[in-house]
Protein backbone atom coordinates (compact mmCIF):
# COMPACT_ATOMS: atom_id res chain seq x y z
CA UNK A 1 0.74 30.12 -10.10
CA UNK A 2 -2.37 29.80 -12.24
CA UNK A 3 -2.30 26.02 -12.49
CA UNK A 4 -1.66 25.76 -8.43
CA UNK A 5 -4.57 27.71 -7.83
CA UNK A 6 -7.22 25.50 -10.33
CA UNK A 7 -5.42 22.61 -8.30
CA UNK A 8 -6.78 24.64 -4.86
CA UNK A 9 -10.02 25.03 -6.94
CA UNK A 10 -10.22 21.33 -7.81
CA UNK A 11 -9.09 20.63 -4.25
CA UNK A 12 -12.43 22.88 -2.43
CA UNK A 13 -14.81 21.63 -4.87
CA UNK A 14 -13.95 17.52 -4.18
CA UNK A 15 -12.58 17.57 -0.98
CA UNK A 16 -16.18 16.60 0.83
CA UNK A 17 -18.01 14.99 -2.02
CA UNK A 18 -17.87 11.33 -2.05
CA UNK A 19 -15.23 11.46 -5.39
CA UNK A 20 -11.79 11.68 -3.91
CA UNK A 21 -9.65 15.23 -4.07
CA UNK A 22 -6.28 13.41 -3.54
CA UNK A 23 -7.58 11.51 -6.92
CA UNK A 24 -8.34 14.67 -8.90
CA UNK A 25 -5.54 16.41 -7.33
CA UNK A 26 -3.08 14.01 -9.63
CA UNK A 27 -5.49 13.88 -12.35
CA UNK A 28 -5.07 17.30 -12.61
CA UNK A 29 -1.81 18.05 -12.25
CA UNK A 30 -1.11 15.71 -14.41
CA UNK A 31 -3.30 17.40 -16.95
CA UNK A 32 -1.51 20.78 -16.15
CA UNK A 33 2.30 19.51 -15.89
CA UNK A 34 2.36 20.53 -12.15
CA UNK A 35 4.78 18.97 -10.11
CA UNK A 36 2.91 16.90 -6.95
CA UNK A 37 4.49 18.02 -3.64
CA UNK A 38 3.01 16.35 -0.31
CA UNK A 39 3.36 20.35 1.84
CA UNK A 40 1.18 21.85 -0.88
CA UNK A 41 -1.29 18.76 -0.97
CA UNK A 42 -1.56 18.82 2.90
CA UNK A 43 -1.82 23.09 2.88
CA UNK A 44 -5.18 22.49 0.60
CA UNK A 45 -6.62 19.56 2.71
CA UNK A 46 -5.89 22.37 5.73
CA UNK A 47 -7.29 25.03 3.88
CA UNK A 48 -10.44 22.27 3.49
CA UNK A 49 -10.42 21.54 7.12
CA UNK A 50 -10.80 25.88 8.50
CA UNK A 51 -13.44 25.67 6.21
CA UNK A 52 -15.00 22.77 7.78
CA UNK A 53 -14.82 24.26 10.99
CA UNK A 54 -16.20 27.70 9.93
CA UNK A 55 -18.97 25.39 8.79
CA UNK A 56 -19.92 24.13 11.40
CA UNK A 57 -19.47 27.27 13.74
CA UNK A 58 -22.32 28.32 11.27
CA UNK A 59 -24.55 25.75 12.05
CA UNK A 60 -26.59 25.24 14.76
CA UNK A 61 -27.40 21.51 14.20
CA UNK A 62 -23.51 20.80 14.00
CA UNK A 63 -22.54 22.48 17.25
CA UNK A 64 -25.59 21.03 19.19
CA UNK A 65 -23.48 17.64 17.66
CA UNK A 66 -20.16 18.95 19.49
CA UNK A 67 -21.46 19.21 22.60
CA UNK A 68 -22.69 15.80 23.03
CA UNK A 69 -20.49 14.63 25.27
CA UNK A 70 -21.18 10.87 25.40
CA UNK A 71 -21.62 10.63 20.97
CA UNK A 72 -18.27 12.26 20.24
CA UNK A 73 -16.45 9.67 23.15
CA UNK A 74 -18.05 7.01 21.38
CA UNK A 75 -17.61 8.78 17.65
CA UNK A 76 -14.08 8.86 18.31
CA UNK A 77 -12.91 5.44 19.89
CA UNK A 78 -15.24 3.14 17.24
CA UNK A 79 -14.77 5.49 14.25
CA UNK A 80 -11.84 7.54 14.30
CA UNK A 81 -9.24 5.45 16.17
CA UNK A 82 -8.94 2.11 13.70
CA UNK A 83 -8.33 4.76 10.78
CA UNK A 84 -5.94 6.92 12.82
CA UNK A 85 -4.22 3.68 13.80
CA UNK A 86 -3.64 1.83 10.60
CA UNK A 87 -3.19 5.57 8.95
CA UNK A 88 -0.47 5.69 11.63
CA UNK A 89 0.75 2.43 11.00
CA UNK A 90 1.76 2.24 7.20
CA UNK A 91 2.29 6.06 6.62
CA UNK A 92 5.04 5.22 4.81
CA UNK A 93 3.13 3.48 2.39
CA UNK A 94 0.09 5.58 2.46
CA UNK A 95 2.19 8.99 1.78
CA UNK A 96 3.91 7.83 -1.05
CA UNK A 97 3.71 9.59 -4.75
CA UNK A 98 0.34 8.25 -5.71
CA UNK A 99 -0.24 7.52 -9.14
CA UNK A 100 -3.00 6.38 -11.24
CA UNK A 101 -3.16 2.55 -11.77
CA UNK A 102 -5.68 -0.35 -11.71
CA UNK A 103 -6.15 -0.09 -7.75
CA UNK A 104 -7.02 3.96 -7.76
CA UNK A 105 -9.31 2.94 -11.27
CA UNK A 106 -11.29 0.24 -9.70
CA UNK A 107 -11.71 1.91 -6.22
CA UNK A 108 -13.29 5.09 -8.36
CA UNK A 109 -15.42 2.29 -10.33
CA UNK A 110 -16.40 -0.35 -7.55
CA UNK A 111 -17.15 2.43 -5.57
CA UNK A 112 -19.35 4.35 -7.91
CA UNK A 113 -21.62 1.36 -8.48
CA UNK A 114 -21.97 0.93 -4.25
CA UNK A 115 -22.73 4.51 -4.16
CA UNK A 116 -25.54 4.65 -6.65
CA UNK A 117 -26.99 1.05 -4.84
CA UNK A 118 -26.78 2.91 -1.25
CA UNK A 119 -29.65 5.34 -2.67
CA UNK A 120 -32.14 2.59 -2.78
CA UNK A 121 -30.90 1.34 1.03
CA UNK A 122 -33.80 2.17 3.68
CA UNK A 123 -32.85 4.24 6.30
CA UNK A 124 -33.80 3.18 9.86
CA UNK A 125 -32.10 6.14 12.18
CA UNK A 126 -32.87 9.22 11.39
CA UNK A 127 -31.57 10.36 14.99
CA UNK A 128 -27.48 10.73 14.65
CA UNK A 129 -27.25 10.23 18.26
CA UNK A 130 -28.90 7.12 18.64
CA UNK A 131 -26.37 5.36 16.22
CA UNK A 132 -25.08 2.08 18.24
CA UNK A 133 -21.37 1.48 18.91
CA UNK A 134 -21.84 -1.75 17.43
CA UNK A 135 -22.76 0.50 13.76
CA UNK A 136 -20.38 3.34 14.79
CA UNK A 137 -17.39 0.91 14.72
CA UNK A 138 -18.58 -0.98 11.19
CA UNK A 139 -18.72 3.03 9.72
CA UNK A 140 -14.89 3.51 11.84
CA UNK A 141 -13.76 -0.44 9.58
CA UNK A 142 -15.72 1.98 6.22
CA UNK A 143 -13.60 4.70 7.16
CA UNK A 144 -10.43 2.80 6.24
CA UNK A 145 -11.32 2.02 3.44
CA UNK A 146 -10.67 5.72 2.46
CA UNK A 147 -6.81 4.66 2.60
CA UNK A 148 -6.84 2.95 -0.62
CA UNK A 149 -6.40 4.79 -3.43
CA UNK A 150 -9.46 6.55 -5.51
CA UNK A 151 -11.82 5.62 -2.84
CA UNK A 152 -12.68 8.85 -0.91
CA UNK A 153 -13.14 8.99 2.82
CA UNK A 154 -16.47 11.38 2.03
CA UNK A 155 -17.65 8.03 -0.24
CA UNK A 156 -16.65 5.32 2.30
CA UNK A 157 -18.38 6.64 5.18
CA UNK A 158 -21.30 7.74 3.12
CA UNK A 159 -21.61 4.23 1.92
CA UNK A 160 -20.68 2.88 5.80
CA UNK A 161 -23.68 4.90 6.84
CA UNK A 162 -26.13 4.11 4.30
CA UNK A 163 -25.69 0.25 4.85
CA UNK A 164 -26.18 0.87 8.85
CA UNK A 165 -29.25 2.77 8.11
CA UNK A 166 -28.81 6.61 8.43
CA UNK A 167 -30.62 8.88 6.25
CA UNK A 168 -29.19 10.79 3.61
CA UNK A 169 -28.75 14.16 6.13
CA UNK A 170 -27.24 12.12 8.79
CA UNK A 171 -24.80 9.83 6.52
CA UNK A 172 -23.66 13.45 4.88
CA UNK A 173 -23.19 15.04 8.85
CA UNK A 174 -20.98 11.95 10.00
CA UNK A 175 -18.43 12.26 6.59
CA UNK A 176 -18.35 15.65 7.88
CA UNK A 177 -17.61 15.27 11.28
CA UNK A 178 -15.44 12.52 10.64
CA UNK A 179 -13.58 14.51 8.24
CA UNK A 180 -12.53 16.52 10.93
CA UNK A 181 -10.10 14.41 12.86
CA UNK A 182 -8.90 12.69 9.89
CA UNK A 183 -7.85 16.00 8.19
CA UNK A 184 -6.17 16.89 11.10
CA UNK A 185 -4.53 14.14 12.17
CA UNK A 186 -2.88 14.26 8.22
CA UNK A 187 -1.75 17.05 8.49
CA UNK A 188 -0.20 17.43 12.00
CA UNK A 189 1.70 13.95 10.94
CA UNK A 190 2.91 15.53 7.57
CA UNK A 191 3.59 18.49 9.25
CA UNK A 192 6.21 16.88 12.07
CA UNK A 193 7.64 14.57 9.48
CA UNK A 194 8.32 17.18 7.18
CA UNK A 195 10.10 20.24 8.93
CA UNK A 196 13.38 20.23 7.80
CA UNK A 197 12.22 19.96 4.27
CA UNK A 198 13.62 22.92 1.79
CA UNK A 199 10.75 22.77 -0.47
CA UNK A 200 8.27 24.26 2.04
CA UNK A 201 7.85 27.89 0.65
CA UNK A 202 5.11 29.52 3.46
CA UNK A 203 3.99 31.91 0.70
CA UNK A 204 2.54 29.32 -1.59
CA UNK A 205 1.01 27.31 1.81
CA UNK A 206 -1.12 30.33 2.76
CA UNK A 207 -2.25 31.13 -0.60
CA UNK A 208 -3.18 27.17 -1.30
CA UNK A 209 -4.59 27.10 2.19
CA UNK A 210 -6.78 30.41 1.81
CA UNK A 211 -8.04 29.57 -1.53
CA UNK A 212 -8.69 26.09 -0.74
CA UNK A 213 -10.85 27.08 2.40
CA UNK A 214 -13.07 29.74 0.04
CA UNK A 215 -14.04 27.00 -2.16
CA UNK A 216 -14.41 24.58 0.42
CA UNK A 217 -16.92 26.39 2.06
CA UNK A 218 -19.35 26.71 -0.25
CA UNK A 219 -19.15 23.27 -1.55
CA UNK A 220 -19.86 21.90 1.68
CA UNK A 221 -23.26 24.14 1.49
CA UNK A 222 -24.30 22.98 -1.75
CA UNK A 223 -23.32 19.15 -1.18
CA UNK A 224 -25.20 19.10 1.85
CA UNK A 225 -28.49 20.62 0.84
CA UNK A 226 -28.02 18.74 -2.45
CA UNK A 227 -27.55 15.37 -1.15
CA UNK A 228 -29.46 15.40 1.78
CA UNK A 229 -32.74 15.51 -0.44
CA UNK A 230 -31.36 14.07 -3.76
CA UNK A 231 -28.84 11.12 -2.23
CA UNK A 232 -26.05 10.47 -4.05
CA UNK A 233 -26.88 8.63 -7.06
CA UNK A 234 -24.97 11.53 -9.78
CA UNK A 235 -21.65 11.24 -7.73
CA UNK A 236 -21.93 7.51 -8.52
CA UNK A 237 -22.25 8.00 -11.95
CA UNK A 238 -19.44 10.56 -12.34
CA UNK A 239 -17.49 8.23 -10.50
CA UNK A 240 -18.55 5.68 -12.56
CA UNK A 241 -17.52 7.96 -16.02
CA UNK A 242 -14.63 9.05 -14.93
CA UNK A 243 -12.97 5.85 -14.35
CA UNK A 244 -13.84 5.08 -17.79
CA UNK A 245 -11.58 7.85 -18.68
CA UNK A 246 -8.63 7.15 -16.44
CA UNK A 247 -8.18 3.92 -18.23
CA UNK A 248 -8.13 5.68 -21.43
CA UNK A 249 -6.23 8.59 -20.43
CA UNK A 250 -3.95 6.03 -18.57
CA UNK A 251 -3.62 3.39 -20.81
């Protein structure tokens, strides 16, 4: 029980930095000798989402976000739909027992480098809302990205937003919101296509999901004040580090 709830920790603390969790979830339990199960992995991202949503209940800025109207239409159609779609698409593919190989090793490397380059990007809209559809769509193309292994939704719409010109604050507020619909829509479509399987013990779901949402929390407070002054250079280089050590851990 120990080792499933450092894999909860692990999953709060990278869940909305731009590093992967689904990575360091296998890292780690293949550091630890636990056994990967899809319920449990979808019970922390779900855990990661309620705290999402209590984060943004507690924010003022956010909710002023969810009630424009005519942003979240447009938010949704040019940046959540191609993901959704092509998620939708090859789930069989995408929800397969990941493991770590050359693919996961360079997205966590290539990625890394773009990150720490995006710091030195200038940023043109500093106003969320006035973000074209034309830019909103490119970020939705960034977004799907995130489906190939090691390369973090948080990081590819981070990196999406920084080459379309948003400000640190703003690029960190979209991977949020975006996170949102994503998470959800993961997790619904595990949910259905897992419910006559034996392995889903409820006890060990609500303790991943409640200890997952603790962490969660607070991470996104400290990423966000963090980043939105200091960009995102250090999650580049950790990126950067720790694919040196998957290949020799790996290989």
């Amino acid at each position: 029980m120990i080792e499933k709830l450092l894999i909860a920790f692990i999953q709060g603390i990278t869940e909305f930095i731009p590093v992967s969790s689904s990575l360091h979830i296998i890292i780690f339990s293949d550091l630890l000798g636990v056994e990967k199960n899809i319920l449990n992995s979808v019970a922390l991202h779900f855990g990661s989402l309620i705290a999402l949503i209590a984060y943004f209940y507690n924010d003022k800025n956010f909710l002023l976000v969810f009630k424009n109207y005519k942003f979240l239409i447009n938010l949704l159609i040019f940046s959540v739909l191609p993901v959704f779609l092509i998620g939708f698409l090859f789930y069989s593919i995408l929800s397969l027992d990941l493991k770590i190989g050359l693919i996961s090793i360079m997205g966590t490397f290539i990625f890394g480098v773009i990150l720490i380059f995006t710091d030195k990007l200038k940023s043109n809209d500093h106003n969320l809302y006035s973000v074209s559809r034309k830019k909103l769509f490119i970020i939705g193309l960034f977004n799907c990205l995130a489906l190939i292994p090691g390369v973090s939704r948080s990081a590819s719409i981070i990196i999406g937003s920084r080459f379309m010109g948003l400000d640190f604050e703003n690029s960190i507020r979209l991977s949020l919101i975006l996170s949102l619909p994503v998470i959800s829509g993961a997790f619904f479509l595990t949910i259905i296509k897992n419910l006559n399987n034996s392995d889903f013990a409820i006890y060990e779901i609500l303790i991943n999901v409640f200890f997952s949402f603790f962490i969660s929390y607070y991470s996104i407070k400290i990423f966000y004040r963090f980043s939105s002054k200091k960009g995102f250079k250090v999650f580049g280089l950790y990126r950067i580090v720790l694919s040196l050590f998957l290949v020799v851990y790996y290989f």
